[in-house]
Structure formats: C-alpha cells, structure tokens
N, C-alpha and C. Protein backbone atom coordinates (compact mmCIF):
# COMPACT_ATOMS: atom_id res chain seq x y z
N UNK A 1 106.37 98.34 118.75
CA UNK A 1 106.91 99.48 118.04
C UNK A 1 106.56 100.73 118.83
N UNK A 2 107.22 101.12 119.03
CA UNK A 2 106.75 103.07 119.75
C UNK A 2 106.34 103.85 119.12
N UNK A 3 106.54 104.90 119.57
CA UNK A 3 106.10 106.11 119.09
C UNK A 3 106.82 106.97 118.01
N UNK A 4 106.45 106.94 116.53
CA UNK A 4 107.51 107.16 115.73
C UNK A 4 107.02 108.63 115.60
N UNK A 5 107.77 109.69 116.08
CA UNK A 5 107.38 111.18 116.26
C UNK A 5 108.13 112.22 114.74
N UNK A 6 107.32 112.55 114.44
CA UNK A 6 107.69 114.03 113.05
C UNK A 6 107.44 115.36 113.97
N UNK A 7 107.70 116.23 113.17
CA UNK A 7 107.81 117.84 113.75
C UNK A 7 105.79 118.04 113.75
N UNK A 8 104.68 117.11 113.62
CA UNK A 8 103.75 117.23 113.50
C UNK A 8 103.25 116.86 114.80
N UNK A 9 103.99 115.40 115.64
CA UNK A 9 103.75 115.45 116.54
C UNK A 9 103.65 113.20 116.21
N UNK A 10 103.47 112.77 117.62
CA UNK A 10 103.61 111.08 117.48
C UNK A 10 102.21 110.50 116.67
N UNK A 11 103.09 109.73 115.93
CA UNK A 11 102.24 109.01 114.75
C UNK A 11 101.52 107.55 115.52
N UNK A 12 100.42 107.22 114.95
CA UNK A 12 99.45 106.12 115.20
C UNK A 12 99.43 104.91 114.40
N UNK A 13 99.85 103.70 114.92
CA UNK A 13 99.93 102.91 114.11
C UNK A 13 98.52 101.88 113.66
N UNK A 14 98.37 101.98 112.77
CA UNK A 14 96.21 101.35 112.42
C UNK A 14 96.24 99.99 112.69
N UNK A 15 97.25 99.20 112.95
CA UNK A 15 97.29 98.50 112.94
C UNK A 15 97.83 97.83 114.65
N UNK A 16 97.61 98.45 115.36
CA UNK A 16 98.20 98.62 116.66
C UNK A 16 97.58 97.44 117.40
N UNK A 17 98.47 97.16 118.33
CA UNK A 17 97.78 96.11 119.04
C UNK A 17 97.32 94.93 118.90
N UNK A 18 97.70 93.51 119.49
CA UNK A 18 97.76 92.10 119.52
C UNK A 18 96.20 91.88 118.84
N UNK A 19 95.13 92.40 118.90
CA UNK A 19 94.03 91.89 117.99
C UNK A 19 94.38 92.53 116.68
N UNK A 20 94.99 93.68 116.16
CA UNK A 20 94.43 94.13 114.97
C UNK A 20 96.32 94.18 114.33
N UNK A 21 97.59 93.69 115.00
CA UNK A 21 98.79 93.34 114.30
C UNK A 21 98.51 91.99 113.28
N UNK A 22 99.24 92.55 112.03
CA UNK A 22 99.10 91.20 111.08
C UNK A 22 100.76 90.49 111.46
N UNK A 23 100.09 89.51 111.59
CA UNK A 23 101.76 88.24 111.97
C UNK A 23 102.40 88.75 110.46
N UNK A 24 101.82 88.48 109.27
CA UNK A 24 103.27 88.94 108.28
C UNK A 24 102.61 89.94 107.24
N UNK A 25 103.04 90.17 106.52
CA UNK A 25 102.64 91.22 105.22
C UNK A 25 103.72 90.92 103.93
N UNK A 26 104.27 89.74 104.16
CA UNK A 26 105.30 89.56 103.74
C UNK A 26 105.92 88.02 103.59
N UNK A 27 106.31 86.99 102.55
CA UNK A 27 106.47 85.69 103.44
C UNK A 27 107.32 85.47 101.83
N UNK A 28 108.41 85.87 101.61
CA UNK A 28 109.50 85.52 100.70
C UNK A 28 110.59 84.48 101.27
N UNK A 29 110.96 83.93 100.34
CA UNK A 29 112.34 83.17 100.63
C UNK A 29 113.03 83.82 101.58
N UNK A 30 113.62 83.12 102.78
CA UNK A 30 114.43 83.92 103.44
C UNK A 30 113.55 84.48 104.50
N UNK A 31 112.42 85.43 104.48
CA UNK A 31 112.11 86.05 105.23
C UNK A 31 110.62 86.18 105.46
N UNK A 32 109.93 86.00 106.33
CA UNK A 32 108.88 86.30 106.89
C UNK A 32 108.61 86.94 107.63
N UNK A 33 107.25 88.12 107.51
CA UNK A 33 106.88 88.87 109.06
C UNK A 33 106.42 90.06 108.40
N UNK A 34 106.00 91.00 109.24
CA UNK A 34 105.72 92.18 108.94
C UNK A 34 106.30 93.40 108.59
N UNK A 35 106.47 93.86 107.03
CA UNK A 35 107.30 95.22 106.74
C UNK A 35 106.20 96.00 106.57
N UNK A 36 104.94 96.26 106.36
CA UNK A 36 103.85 96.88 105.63
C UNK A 36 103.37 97.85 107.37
N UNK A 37 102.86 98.93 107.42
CA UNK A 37 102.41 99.93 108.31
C UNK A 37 101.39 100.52 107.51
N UNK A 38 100.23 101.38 108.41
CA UNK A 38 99.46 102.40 107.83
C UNK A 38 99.50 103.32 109.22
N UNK A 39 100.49 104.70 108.90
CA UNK A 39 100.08 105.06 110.30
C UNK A 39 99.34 106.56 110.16
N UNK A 40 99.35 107.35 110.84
CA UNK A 40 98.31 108.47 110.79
C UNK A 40 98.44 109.25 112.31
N UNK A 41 98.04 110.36 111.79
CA UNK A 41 98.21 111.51 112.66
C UNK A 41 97.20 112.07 113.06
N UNK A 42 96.65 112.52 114.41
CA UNK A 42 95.17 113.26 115.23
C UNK A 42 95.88 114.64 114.95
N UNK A 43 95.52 115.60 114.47
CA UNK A 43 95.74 116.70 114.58
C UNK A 43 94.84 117.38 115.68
N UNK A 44 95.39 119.10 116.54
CA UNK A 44 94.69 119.62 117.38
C UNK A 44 93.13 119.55 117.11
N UNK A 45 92.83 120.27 115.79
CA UNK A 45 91.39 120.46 115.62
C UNK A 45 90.51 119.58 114.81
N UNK A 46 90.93 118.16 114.14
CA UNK A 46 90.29 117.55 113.52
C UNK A 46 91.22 115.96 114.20
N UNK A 47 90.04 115.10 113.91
CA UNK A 47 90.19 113.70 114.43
C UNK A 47 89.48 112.84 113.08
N UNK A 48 90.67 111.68 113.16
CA UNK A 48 90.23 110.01 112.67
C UNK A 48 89.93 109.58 113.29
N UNK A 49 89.12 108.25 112.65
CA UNK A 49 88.97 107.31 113.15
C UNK A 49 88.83 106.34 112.51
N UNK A 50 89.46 105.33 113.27
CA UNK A 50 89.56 104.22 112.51
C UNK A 50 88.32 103.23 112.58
N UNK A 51 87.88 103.33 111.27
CA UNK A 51 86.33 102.70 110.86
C UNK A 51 86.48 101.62 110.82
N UNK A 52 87.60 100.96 109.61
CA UNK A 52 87.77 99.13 109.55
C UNK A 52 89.22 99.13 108.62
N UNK A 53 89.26 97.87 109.51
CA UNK A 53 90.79 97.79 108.44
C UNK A 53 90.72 96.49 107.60
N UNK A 54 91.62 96.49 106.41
CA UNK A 54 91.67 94.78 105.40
C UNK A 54 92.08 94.03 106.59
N UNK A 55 91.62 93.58 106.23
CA UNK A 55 92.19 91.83 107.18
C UNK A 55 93.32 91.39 106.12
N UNK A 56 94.50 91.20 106.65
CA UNK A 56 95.84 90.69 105.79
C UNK A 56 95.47 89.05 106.21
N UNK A 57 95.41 88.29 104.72
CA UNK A 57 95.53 87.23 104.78
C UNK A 57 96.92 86.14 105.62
N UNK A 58 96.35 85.24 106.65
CA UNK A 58 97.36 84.59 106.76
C UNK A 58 96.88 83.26 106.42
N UNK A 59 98.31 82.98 105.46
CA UNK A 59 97.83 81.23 105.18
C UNK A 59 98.56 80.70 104.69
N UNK A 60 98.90 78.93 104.37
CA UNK A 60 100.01 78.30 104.26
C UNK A 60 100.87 78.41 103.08
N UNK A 61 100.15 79.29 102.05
CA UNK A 61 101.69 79.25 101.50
C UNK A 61 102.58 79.43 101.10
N UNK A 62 103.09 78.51 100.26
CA UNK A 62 104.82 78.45 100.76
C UNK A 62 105.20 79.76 100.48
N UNK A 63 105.27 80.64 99.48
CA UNK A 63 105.65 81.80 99.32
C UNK A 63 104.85 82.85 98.44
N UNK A 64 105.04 84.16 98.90
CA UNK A 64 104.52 84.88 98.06
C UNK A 64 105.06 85.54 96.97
N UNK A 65 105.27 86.51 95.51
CA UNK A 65 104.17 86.12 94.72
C UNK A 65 104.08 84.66 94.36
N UNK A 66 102.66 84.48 94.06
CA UNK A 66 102.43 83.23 93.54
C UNK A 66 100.73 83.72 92.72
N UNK A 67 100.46 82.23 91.97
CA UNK A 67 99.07 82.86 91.73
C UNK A 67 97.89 83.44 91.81
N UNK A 68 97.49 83.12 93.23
CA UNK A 68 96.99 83.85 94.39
C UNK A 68 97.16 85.31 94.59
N UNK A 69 98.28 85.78 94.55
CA UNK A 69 98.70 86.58 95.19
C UNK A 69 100.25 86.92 94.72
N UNK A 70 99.39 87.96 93.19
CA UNK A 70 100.85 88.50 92.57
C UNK A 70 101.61 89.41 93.29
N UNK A 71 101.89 90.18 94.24
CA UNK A 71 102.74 91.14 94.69
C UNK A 71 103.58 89.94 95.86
N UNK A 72 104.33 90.66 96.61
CA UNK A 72 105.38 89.98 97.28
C UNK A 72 104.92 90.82 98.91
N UNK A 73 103.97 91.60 98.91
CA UNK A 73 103.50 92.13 100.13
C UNK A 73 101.80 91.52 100.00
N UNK A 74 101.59 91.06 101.28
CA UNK A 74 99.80 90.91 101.01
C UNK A 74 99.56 92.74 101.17
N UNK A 75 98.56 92.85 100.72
CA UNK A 75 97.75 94.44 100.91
C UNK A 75 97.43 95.08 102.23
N UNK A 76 97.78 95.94 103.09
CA UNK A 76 97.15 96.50 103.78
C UNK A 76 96.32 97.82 103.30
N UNK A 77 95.26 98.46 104.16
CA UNK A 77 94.37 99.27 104.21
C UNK A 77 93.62 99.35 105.46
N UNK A 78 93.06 101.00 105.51
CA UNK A 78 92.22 101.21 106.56
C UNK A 78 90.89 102.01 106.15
N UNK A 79 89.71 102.15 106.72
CA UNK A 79 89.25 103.28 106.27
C UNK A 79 88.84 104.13 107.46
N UNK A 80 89.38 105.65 107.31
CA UNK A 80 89.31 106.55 108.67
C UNK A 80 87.59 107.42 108.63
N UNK A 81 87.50 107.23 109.20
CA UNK A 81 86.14 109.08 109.22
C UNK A 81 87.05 110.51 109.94
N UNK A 82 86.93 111.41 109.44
CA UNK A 82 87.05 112.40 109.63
C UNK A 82 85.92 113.68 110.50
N UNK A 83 86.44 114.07 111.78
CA UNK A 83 85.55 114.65 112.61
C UNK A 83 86.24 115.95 112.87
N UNK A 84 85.70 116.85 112.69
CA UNK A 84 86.15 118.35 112.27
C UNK A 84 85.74 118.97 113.81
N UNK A 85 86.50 119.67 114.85
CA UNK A 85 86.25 119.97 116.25
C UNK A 85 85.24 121.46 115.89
N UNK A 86 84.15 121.61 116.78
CA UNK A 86 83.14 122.64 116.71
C UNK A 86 83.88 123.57 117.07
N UNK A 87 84.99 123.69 117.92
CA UNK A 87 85.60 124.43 118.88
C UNK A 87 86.94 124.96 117.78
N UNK A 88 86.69 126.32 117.74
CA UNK A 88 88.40 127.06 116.72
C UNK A 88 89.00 127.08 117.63
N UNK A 89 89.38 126.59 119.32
CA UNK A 89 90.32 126.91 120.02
C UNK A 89 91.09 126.09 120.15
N UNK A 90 90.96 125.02 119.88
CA UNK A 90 92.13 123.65 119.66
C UNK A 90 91.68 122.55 121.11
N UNK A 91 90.22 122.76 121.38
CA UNK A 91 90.20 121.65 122.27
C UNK A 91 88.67 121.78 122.83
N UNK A 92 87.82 121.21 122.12
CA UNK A 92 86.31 121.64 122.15
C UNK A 92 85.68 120.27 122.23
N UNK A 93 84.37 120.04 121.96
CA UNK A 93 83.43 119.39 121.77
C UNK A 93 83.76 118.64 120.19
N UNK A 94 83.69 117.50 119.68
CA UNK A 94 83.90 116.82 118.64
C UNK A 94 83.01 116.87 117.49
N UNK A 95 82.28 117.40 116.48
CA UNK A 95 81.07 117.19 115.71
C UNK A 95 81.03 116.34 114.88
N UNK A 96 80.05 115.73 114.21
CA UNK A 96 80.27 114.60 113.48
C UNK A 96 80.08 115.72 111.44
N UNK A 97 81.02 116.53 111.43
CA UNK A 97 80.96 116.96 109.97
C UNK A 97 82.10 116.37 109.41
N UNK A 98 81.75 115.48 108.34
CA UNK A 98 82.21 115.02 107.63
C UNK A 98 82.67 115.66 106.14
C-alpha cells in the first residue's frame, strides 16, 4: 500500500510491513483478507510512536461472526506515546513529555 497523502501531509500505516501486516481482519463467505487499517500522522513538532499493537488473530475458522468472535472484522489496535519537540522551530531535539 503507499503513501495515502491528506492536505496534513503522508499518512503511516501501524501496521506496516511483512512482520507487523495481519494476513486478514476479515474471513466472511466469499471473501478473505485484510479491510481493517490504523494509520496516523508525525506532525512537524510532536511525534508517535508506536508502543505495541493487538495481535489480529489468525486461525482456522471457517468463518467469522461466530461464537468466538461476534463481529465480522477481528479487532485491530495500537498504542502510540506521544513526544512533544523541545524545539518551537519545527525541527529540534525530541523530549520525552508526555
């Protein structure tokens, strides 16, 4: 997937990359695979980070909802920290204020 860009500037996908992509989020009649995203934006003077994400279950079966697993999407989530730049000029030293 690329770079999906707003007037804010290119968005981050949390889920990026062959270790941390879930194979599905999704496994209905008909269709399997991934529709579910969490993406997020670095602004000039403040930064995320991505702390940990859910692990999306993968497993055999046959479809979702089921008892297991009432919705028809498994759950994604992330949790970010927030790092506020020391610097008011838009490109400083990083501090850890939370």
């Amino acid at each position: 997937m690329g770079d999906l860009r707003l007037h804010l500037g290119p968005l981050q996908n949390c889920y990026s990359g062959p270790a941390f992509f879930p194979l599905l989020t999704t496994k209905v009649e008909g269709f399997e695979g991934c529709l579910d995203y969490v993406f997020y934006w670095c602004g000039d003077r403040d930064y995320l980070v991505r702390e940990a994400l859910l692990d999306v279950p993968y497993t055999s079966e046959s479809m979702i909802p089921n008892e297991k697993h009432p919705s028809d999407h498994y759950p994604v989530g992330v949790i970010f920290r927030l790092y506020r730049s020391t610097s008011h000029g838009g490109g400083g030293s990083v501090a850890a204020e939370k």
